[in-house]
N, C-alpha and C. Protein backbone atom coordinates (compact mmCIF):
# COMPACT_ATOMS: atom_id res chain seq x y z
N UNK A 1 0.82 -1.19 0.00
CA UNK A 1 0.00 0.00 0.00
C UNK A 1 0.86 1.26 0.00
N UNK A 2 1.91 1.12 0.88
CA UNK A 2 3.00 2.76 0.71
C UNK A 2 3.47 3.08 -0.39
N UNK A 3 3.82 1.39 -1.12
CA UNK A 3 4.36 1.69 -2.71
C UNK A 3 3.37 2.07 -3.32
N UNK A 4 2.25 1.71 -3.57
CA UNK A 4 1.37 2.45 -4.52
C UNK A 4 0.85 3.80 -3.85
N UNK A 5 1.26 3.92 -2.79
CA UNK A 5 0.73 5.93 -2.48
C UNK A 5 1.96 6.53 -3.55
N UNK A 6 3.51 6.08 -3.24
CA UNK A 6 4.44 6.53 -3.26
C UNK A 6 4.51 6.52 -4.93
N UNK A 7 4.05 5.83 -5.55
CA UNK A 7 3.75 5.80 -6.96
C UNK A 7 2.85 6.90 -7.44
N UNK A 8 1.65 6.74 -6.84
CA UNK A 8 0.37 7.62 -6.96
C UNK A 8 0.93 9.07 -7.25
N UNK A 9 1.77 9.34 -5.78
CA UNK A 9 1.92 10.68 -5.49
C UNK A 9 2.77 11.27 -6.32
N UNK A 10 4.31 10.50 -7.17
CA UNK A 10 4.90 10.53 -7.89
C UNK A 10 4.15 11.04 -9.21
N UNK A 11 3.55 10.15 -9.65
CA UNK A 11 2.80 10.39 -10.93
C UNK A 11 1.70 11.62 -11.10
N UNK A 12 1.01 12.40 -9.95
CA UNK A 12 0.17 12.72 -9.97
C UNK A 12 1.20 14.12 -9.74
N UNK A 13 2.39 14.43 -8.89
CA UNK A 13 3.49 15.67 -8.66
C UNK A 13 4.12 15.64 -9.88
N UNK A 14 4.34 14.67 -10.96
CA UNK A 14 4.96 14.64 -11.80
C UNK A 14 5.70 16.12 -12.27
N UNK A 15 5.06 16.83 -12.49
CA UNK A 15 5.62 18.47 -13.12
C UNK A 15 4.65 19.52 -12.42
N UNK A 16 4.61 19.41 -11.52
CA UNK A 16 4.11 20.43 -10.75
C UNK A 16 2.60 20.73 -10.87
N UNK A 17 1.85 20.12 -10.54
CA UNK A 17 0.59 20.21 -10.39
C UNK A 17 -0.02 21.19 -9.69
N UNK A 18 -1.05 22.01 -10.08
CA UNK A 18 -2.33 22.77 -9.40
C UNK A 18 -1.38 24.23 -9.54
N UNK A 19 -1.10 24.67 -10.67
CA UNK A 19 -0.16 25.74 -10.87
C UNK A 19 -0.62 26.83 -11.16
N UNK A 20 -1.39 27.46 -9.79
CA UNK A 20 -1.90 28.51 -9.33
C UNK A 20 -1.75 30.09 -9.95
N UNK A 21 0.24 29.63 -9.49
CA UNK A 21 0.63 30.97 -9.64
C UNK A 21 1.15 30.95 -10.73
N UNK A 22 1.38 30.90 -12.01
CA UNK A 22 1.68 31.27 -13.23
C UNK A 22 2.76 32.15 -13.71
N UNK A 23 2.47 32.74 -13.10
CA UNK A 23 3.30 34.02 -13.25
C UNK A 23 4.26 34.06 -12.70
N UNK A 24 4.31 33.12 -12.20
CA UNK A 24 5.90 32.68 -10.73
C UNK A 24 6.78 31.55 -11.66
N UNK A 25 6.27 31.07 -12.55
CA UNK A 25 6.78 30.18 -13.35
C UNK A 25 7.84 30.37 -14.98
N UNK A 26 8.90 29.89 -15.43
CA UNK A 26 9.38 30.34 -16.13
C UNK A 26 8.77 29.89 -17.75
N UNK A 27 8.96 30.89 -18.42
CA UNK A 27 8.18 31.28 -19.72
C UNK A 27 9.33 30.54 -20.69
N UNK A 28 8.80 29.30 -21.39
CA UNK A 28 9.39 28.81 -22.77
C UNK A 28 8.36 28.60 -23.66
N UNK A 29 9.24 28.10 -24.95
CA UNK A 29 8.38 27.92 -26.00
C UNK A 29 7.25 26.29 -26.57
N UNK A 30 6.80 26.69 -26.28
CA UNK A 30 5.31 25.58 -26.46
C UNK A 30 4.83 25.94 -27.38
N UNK A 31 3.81 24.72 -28.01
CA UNK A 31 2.91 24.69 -28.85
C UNK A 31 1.25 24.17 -28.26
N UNK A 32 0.42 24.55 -28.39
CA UNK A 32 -0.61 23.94 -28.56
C UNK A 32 -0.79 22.69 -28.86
N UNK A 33 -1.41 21.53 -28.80
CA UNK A 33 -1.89 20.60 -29.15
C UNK A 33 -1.80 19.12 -28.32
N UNK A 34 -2.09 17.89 -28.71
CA UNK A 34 -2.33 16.79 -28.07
C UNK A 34 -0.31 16.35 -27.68
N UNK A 35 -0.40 16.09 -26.73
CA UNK A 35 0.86 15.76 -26.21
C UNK A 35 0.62 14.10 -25.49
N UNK A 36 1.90 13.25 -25.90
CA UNK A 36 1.90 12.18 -25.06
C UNK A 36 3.12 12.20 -24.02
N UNK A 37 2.89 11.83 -22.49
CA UNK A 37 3.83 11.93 -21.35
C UNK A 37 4.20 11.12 -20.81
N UNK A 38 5.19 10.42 -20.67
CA UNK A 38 6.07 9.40 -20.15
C UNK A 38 6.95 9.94 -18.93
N UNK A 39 6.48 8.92 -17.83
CA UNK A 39 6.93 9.83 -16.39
C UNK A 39 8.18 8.69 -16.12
N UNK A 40 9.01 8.49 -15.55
CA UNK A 40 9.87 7.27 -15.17
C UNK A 40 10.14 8.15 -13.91
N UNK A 41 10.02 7.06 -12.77
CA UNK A 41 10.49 7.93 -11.49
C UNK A 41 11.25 6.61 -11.14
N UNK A 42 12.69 6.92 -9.97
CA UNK A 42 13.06 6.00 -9.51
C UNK A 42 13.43 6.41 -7.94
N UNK A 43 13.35 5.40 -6.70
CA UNK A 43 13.52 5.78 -5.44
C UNK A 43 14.18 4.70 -4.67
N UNK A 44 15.44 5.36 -4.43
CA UNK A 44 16.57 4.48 -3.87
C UNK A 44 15.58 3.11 -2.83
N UNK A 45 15.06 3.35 -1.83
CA UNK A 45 14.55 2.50 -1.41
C UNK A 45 13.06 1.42 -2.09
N UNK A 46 13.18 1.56 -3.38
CA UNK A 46 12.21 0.85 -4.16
C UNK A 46 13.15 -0.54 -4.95
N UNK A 47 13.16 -1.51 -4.25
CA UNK A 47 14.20 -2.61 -4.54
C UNK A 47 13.70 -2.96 -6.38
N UNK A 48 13.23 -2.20 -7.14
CA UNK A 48 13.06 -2.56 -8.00
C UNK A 48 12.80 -1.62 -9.04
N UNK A 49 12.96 -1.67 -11.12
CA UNK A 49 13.28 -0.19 -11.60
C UNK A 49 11.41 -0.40 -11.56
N UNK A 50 10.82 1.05 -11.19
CA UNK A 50 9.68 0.97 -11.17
C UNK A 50 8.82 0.95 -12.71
N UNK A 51 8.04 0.81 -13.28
CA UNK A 51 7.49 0.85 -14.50
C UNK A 51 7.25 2.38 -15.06
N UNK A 52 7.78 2.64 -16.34
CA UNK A 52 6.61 4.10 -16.55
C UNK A 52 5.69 4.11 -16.41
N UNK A 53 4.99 5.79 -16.72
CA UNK A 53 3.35 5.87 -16.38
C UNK A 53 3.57 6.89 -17.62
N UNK A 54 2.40 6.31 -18.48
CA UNK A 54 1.93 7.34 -19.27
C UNK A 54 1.28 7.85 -19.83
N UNK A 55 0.42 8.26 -20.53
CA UNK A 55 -1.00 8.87 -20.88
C UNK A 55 -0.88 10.10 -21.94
N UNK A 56 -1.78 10.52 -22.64
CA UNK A 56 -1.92 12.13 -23.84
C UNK A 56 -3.05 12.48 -23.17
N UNK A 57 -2.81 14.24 -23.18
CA UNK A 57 -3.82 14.63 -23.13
C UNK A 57 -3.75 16.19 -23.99
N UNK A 58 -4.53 16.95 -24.22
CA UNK A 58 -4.47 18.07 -25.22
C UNK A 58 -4.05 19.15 -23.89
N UNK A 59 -3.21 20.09 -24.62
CA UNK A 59 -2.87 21.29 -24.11
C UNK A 59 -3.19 22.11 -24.88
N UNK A 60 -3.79 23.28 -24.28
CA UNK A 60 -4.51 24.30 -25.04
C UNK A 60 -3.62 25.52 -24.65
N UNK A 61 -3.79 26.62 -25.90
CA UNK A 61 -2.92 28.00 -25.77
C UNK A 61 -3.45 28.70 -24.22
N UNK A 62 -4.69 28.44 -23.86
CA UNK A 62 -5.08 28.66 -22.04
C UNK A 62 -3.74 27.86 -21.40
N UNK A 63 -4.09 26.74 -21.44
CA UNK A 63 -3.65 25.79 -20.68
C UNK A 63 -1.75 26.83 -20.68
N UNK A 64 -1.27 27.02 -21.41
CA UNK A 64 0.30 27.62 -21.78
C UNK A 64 0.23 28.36 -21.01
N UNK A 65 -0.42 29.58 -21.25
CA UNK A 65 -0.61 31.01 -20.45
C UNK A 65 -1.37 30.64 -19.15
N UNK A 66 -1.71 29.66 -18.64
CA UNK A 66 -2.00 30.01 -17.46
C UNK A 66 -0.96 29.16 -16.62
N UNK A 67 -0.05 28.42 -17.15
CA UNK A 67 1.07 27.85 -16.36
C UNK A 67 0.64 26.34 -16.30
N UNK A 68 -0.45 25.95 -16.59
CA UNK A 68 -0.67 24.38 -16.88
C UNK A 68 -0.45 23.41 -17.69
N UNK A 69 0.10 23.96 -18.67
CA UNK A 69 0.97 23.12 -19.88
C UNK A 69 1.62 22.01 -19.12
N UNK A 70 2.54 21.93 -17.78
CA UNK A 70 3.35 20.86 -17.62
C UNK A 70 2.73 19.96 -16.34
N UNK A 71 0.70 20.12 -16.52
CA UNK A 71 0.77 19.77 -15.73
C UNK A 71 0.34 17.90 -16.04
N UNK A 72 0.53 17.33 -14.92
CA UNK A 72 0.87 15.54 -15.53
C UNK A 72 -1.13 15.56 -15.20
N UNK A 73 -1.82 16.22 -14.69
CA UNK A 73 -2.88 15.91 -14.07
C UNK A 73 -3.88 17.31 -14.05
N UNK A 74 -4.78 17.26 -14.76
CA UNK A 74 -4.85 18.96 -14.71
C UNK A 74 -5.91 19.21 -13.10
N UNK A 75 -6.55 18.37 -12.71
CA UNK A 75 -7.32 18.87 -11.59
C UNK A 75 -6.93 18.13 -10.74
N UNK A 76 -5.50 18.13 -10.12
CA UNK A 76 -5.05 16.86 -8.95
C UNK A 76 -5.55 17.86 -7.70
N UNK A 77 -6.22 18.93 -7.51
CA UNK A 77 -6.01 19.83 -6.29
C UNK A 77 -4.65 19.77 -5.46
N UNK A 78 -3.99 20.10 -6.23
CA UNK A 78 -2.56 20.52 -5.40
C UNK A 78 -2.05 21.52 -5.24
N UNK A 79 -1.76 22.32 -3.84
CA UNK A 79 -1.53 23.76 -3.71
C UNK A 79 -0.41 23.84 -4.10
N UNK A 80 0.30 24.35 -5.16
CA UNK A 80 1.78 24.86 -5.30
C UNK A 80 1.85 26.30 -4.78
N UNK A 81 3.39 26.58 -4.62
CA UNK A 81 4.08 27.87 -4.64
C UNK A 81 5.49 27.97 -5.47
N UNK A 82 5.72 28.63 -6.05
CA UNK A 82 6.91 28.32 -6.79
C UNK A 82 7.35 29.40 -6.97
N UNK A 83 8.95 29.43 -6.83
CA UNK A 83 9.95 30.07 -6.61
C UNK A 83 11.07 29.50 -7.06
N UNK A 84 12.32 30.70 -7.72
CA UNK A 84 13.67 30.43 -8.38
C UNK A 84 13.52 29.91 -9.89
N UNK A 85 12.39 30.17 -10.44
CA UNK A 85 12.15 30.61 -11.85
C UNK A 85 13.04 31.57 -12.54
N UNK A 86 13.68 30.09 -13.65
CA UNK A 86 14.65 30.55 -14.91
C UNK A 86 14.32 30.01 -16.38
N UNK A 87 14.59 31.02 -17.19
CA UNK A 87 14.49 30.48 -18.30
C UNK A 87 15.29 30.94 -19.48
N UNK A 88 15.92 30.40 -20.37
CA UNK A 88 16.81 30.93 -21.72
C UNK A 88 17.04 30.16 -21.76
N UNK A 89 17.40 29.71 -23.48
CA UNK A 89 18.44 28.98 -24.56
C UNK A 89 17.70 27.79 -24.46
N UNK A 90 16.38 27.27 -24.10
CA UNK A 90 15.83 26.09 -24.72
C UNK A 90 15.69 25.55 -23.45
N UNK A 91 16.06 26.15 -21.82
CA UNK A 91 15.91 25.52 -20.83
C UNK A 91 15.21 25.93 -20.07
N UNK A 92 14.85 25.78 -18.81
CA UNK A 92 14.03 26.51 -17.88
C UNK A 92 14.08 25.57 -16.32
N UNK A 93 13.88 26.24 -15.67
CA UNK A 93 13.90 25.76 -13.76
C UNK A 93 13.14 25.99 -13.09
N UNK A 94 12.98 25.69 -11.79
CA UNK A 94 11.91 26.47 -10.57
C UNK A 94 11.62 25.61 -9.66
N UNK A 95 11.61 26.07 -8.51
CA UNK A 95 11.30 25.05 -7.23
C UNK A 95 9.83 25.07 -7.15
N UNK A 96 9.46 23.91 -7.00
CA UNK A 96 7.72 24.63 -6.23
C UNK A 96 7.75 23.44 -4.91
N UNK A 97 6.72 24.20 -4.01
CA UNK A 97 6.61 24.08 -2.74
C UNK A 97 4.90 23.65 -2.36
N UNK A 98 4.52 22.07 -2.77
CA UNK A 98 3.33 21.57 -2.87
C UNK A 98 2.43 21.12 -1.70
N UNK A 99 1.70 21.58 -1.41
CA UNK A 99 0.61 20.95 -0.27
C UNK A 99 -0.07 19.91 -1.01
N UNK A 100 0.19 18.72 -0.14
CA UNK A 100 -0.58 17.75 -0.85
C UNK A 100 -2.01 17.22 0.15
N UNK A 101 -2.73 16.59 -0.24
CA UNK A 101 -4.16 16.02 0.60
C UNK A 101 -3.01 15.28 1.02
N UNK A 102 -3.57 14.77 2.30
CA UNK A 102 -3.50 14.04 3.53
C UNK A 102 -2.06 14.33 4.69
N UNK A 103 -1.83 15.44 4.24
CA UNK A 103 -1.49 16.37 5.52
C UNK A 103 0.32 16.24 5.02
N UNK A 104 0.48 16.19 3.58
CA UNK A 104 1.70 15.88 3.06
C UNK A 104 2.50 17.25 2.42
N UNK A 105 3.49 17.72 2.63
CA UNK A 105 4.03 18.29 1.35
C UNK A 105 5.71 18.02 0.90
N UNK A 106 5.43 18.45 -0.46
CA UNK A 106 6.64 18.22 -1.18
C UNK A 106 7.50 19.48 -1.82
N UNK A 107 8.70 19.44 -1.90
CA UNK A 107 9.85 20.24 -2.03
C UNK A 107 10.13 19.61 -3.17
N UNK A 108 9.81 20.51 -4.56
CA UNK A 108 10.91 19.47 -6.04
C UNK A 108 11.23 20.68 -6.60
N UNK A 109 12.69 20.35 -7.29
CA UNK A 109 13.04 20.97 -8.29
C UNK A 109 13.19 20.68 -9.33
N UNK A 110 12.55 21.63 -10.25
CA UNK A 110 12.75 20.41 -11.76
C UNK A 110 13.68 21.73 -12.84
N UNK A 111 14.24 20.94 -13.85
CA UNK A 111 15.24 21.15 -15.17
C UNK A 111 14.77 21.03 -16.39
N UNK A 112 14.39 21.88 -16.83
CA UNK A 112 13.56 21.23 -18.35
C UNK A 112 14.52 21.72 -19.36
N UNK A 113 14.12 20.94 -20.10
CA UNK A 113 15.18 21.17 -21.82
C UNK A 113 13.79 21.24 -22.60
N UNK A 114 13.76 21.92 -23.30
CA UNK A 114 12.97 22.16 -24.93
C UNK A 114 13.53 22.34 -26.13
N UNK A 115 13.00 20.94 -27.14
CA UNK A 115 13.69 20.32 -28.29
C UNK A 115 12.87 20.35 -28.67
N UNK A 116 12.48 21.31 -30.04
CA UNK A 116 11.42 21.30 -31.25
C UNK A 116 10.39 20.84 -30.49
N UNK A 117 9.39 19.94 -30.71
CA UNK A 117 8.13 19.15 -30.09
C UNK A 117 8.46 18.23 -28.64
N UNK A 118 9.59 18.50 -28.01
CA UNK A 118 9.70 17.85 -27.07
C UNK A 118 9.83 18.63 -25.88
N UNK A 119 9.57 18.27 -24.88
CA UNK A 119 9.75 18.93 -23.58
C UNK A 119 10.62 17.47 -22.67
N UNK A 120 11.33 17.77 -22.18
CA UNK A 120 11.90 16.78 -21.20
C UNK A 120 12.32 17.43 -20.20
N UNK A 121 11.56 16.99 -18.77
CA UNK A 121 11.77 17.50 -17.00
C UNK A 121 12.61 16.36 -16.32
N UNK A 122 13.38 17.13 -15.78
CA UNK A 122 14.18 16.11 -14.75
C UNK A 122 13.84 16.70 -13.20
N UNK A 123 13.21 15.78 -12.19
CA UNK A 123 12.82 16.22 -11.18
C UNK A 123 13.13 15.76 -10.03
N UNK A 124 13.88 16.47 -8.85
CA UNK A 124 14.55 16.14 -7.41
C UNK A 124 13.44 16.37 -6.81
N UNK A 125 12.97 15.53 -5.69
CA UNK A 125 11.63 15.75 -5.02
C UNK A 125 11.80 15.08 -3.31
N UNK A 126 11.39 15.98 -2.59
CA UNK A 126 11.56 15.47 -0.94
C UNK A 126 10.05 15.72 -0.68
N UNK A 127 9.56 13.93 0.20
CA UNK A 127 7.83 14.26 0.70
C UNK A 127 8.35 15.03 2.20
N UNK A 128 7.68 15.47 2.87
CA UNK A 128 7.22 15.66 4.23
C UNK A 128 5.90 15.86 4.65
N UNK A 129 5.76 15.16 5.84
CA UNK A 129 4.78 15.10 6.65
C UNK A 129 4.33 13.48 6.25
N UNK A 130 2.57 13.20 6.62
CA UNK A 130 2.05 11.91 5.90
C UNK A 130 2.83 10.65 6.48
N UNK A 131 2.09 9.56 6.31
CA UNK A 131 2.68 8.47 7.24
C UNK A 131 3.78 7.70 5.77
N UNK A 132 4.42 8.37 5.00
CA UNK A 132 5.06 7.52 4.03
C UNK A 132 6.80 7.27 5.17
N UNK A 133 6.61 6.16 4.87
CA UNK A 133 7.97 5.52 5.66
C UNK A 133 9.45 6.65 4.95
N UNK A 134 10.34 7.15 6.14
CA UNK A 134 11.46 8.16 5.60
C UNK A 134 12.16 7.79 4.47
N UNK A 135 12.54 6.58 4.27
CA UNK A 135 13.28 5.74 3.46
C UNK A 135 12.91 6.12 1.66
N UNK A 136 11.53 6.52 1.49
CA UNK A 136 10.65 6.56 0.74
C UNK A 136 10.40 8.14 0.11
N UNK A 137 11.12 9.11 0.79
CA UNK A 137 10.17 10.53 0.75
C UNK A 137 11.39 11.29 -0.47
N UNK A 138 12.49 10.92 -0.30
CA UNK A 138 13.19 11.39 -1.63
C UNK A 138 12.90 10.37 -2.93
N UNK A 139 12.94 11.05 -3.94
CA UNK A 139 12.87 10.58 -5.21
C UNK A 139 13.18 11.13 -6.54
N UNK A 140 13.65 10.62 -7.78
CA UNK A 140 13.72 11.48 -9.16
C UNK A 140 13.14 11.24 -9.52
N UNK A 141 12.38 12.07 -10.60
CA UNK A 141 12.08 11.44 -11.91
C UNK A 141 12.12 11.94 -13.30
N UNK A 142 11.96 11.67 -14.20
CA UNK A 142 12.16 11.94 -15.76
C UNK A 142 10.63 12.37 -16.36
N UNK A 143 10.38 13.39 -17.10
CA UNK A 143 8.76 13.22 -17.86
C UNK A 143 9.07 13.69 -19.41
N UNK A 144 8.88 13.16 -20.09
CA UNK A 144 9.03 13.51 -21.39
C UNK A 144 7.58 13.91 -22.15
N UNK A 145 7.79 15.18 -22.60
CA UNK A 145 6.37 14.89 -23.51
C UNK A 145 6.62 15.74 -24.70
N UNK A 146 5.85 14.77 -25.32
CA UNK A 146 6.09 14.90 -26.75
C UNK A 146 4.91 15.12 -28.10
N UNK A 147 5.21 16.45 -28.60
CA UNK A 147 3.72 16.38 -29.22
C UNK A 147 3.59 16.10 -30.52
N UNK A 148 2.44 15.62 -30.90
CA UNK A 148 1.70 14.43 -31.23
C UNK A 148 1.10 15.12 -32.92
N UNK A 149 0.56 16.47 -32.59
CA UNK A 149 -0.24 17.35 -33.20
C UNK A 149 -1.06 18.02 -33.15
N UNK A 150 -1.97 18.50 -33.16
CA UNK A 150 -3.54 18.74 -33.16
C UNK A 150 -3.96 18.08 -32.55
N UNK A 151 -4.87 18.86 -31.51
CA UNK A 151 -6.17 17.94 -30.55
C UNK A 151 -7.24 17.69 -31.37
């Protein structure tokens, strides 16, 4: 049961979910349209390489401008705050600072590269709070997404 929270929560924080503040976030170049996302997370105390998770869903020129383009989940209700937003030459950064349901939050920083139709995040992530065993609360992961075309 901890592994599949610890999965859940992974997949669902993937790129910063419930991204409030927008404007706190760093500005690259996107396109509109149907995107497919491949998450790979791995966590030292997970005796095994865990499986991807992945799914398409359409991103809309809203979705860009309001800072939800990278999100893995568009209505996970997750409070972000985000801070140390960078961006130039095809890359971009930013910490965000997530309240999660059940009395959890998370600290990630993610690295993005942007390649023509690709976006690729690399993400350092610490849980706190929540009954997830300590062993368990750091983690990386990878999200690639890649678009597809037209929704």
């Amino acid at each position: 049961m901890r592994l599949t929270r610890f999965l859940l929560v992974s997949g669902v924080l993937g790129a910063g979910v419930g991204l409030a503040q927008a404007q706190n976030l760093p500005k690259f170049d996107m396109k509109p349209g149907k995107y497919s996302y491949v998450m790979e997370s791995h966590n030292p105390a997970v005796p095994f390489k865990m499986p991807p998770m992945s799914f398409t869903q359409c991103v809309t020129a809203k979705d860009i401008d309001e800072g939800r383009a990278l999100r893995t989940q568009k209505d996970a209700g997750v409070d972000c705050q985000y801070t140390n937003a960078k961006s130039g030459g095809g890359r971009f950064s930013y910490t965000a600072t997530c309240k999660i349901p059940g009395d959890m939050t998370m600290v990630a920083d993610y690295d993005g590269k942007v390649t023509g139709g690709t976006i690729t995040l690399d993400v350092k992530q610490k849980m706190q709070g929540g009954s997830m065993p300590d062993n368990m609360r750091s983690s990386t992961m990878t999200m690639v997404m890649t678009r597809q075309g037209d929704c």
